[in-house]
C-alpha atoms as a PDB file:
ATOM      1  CA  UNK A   1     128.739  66.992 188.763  1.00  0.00           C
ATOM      2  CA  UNK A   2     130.396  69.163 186.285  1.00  0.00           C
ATOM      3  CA  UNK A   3     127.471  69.786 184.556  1.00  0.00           C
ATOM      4  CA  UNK A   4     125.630  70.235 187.282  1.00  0.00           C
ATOM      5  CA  UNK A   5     127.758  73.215 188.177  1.00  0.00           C
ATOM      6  CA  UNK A   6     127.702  74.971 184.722  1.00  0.00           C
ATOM      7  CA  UNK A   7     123.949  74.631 184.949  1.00  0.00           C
ATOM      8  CA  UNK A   8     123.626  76.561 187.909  1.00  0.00           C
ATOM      9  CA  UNK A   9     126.305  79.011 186.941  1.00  0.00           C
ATOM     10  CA  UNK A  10     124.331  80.003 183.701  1.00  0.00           C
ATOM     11  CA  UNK A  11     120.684  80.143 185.493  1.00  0.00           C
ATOM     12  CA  UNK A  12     122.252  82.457 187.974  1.00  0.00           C
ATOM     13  CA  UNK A  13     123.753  84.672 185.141  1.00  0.00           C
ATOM     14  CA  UNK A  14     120.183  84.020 183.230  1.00  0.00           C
ATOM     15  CA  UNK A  15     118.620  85.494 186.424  1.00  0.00           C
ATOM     16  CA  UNK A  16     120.835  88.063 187.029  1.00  0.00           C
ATOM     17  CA  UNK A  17     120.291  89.488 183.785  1.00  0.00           C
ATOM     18  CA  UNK A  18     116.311  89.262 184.208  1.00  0.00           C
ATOM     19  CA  UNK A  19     116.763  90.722 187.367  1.00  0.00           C
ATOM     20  CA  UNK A  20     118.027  94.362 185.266  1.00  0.00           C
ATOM     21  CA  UNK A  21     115.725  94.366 182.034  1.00  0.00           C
ATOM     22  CA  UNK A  22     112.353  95.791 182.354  1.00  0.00           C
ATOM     23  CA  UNK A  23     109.800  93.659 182.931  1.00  0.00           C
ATOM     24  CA  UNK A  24     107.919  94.528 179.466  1.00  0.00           C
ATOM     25  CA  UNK A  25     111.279  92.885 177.817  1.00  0.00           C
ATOM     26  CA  UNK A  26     111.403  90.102 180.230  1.00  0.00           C
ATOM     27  CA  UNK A  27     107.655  88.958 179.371  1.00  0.00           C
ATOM     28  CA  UNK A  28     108.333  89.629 175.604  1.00  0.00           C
ATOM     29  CA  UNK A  29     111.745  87.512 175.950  1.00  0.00           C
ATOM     30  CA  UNK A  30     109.838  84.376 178.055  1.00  0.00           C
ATOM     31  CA  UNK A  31     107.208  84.671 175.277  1.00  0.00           C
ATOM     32  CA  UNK A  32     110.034  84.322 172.549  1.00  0.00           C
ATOM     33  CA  UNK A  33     111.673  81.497 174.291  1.00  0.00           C
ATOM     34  CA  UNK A  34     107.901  79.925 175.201  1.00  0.00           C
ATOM     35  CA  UNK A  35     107.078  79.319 171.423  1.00  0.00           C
ATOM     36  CA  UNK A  36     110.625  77.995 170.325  1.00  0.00           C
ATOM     37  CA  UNK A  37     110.413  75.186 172.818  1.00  0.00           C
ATOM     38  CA  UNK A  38     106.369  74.470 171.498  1.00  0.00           C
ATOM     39  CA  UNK A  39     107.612  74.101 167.556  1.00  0.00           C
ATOM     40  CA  UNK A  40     110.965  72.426 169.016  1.00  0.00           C
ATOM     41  CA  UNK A  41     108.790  69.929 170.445  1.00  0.00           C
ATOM     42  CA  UNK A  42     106.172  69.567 167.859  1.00  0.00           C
ATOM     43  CA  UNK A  43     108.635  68.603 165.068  1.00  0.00           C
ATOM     44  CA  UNK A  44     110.841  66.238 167.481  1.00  0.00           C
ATOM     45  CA  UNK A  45     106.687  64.688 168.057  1.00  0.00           C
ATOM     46  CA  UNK A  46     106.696  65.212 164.148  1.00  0.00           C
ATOM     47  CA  UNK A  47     109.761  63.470 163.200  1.00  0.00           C
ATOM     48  CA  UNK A  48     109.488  60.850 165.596  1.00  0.00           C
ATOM     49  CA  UNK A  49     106.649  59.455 164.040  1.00  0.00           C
ATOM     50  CA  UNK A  50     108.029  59.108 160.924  1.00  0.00           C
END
């Protein structure tokens, strides 16, 4: 439950600070964050084969 909680505090701060950057910086962040989580996965794909 704990964790639960700390989730949803950090989304809300996550989404508060979305809320007050430009949109230009929001799209370039989501981009950033898009391909980290696409290599993170291919080399957890990677190494799992191995």
């Amino acid at each position: 439950m704990l964790f639960l909680v700390a989730a949803l505090l950090l989304l809300g701060v996550a989404m508060g600070t979305v809320a007050h950057a430009p949109l230009s910086v929001s799209l370039v962040m989501a981009a950033v964050i898009g391909v980290w989580l696409v290599v993170f996965a291919l080399r957890e794909r990677r190494a799992r084969h191995r």
